[in-house]
Protein backbone atom coordinates (compact mmCIF):
# COMPACT_ATOMS: atom_id res chain seq x y z
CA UNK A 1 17.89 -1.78 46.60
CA UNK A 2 17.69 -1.97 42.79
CA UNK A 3 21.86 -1.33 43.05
CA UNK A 4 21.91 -4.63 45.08
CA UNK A 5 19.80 -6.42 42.71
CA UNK A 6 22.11 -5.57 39.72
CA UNK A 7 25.00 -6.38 41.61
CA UNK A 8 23.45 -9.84 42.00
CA UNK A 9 22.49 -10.78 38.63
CA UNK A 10 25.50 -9.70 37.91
CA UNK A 11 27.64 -11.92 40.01
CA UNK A 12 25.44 -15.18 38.87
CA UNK A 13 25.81 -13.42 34.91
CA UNK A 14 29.75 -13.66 35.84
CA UNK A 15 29.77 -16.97 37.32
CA UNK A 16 27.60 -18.74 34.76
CA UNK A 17 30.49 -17.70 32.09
CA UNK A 18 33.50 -18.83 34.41
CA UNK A 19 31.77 -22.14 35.34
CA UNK A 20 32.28 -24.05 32.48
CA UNK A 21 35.73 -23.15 32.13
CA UNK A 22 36.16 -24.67 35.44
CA UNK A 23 34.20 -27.34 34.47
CA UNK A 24 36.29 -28.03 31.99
CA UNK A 25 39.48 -27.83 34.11
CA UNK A 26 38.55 -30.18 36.66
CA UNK A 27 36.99 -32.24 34.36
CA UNK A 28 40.85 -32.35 32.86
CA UNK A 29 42.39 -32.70 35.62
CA UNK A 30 40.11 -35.63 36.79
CA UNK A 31 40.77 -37.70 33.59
CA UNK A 32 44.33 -37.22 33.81
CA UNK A 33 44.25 -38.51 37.47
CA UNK A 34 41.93 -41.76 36.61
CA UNK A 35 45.28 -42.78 34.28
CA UNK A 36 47.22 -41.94 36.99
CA UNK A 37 45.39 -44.37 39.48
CA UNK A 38 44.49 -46.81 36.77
CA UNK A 39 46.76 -49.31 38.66
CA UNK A 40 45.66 -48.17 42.34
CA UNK A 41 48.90 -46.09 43.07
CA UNK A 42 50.01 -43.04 41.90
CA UNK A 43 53.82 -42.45 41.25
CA UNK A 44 55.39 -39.57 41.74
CA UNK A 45 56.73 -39.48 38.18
CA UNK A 46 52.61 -39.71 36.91
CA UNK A 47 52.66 -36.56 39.46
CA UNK A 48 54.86 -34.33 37.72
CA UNK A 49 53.38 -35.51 34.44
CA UNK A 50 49.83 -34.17 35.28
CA UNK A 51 51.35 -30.98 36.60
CA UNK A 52 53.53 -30.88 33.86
CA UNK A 53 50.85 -31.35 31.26
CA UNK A 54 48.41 -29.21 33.23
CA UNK A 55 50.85 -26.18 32.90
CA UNK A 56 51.72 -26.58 28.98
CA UNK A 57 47.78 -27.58 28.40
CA UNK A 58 46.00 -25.04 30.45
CA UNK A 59 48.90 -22.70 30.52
CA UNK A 60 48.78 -22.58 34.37
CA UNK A 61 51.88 -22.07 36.37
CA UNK A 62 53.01 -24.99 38.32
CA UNK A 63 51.36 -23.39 41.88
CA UNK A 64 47.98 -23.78 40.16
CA UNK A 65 48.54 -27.00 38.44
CA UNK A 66 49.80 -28.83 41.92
CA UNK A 67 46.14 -27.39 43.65
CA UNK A 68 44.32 -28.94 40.68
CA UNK A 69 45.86 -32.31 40.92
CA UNK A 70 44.47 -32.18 44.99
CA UNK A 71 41.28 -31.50 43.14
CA UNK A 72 41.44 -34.05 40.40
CA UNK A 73 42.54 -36.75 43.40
CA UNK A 74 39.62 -35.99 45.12
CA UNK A 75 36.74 -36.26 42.65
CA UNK A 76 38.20 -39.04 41.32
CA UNK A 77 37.39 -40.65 44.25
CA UNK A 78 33.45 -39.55 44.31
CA UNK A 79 32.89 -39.99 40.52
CA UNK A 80 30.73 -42.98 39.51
CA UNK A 81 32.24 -43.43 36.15
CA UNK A 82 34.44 -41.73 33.31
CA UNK A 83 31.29 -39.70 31.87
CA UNK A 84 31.33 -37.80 34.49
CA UNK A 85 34.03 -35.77 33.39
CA UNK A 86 33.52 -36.72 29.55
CA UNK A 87 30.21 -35.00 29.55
CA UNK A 88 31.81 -31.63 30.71
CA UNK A 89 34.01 -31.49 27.50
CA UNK A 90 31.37 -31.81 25.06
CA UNK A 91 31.99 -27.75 24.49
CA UNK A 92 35.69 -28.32 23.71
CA UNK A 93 36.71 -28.08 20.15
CA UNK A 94 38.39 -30.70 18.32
CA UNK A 95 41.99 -29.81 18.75
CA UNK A 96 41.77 -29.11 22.71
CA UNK A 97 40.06 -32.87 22.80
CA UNK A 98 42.67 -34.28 20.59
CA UNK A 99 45.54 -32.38 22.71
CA UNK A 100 43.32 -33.56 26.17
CA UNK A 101 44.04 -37.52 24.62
CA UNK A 102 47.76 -36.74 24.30
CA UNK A 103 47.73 -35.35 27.54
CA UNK A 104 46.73 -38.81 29.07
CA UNK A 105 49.37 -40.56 26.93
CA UNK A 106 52.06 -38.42 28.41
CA UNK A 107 50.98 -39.16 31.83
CA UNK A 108 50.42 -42.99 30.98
CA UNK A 109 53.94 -43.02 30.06
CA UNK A 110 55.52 -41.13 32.37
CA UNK A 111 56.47 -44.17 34.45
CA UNK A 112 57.74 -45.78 31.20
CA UNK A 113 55.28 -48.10 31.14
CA UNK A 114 52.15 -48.62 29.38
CA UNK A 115 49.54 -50.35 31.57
CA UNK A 116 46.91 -51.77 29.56
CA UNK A 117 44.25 -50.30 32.19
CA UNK A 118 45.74 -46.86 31.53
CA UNK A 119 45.33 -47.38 27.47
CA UNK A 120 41.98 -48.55 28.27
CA UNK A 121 41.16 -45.57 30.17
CA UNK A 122 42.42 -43.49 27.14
CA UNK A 123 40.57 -45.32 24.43
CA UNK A 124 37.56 -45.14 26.41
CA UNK A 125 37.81 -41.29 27.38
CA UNK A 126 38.62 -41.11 23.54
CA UNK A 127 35.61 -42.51 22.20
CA UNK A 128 33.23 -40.83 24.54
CA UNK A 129 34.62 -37.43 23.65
CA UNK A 130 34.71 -38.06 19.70
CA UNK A 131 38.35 -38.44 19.65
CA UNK A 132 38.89 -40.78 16.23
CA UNK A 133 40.83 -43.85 16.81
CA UNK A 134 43.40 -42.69 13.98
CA UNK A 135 44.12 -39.57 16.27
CA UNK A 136 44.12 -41.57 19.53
CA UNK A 137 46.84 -43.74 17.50
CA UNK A 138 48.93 -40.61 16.58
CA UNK A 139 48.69 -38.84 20.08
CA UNK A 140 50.07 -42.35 21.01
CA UNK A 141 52.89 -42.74 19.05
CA UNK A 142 53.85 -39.10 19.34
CA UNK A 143 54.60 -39.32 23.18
CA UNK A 144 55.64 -42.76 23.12
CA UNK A 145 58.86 -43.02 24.61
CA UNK A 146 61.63 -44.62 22.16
């Protein structure tokens, strides 16, 4: 009996210490699927730039990054606002939030276009994640296409 009961606190012990991570990963993936379907249609070149990004930001193989963008499609459609997925990152540090902004510039430009919806999406993830606007200006011009 007391075997069972350390097995359970156990299990809850291991899951409280993966959650966040996951957390944190869908919370990702979510934000990088709200530029996406800024304009109400996903391309398949935004596609391949959220798996793309997914697999050089989370360092993920491709596999993995193509079940997280089913994820990120689906709780974009049940999420009420951006802060749903802001508050999750709250625990990042600084340069994973700063790499997390260039992340959605890469995807926002992966059609070659920049649709002002999509850079408001950015700026707005930006601010609510304590991204500075001088760094959400670099991340910018560093994917911009030429």
């Amino acid at each position: 009996m007391i075997a069972k009961i350390k097995a359970f606190l156990n299990s809850i012990i291991e899951l409280e210490s993966t959650t966040p991570e996951y957390d944190h990963t869908i919370a990702i993936v979510s934000l990088l699927c709200e530029v996406c379907n800024a304009n109400h249609s996903i391309t398949e070149e935004e596609e391949a730039a959220v798996i793309r990004t997914l697999c050089k930001l989370l360092q993920i193989e491709k596999v993995k990054a193509e079940e997280l963008l089913k994820i990120g499609k689906q709780e974009i459609k049940s999420s009420n606002s951006l802060f749903d997925f802001t508050s999750q990152l709250s625990t990042l540090d600084n340069e994973t939030r700063i790499k997390v902004i260039a992340a959605m510039w890469e995807v926002a430009y992966a059609d070659r276009h920049l649709d002002p919806i999509e850079e408001s999406i950015i700026r707005k993830v930006a601010a609510l994640i304590y991204v500075g606007h001088h760094e959400f200006i670099r991340t910018k011009l560093a994917v911009m296409p030429s």
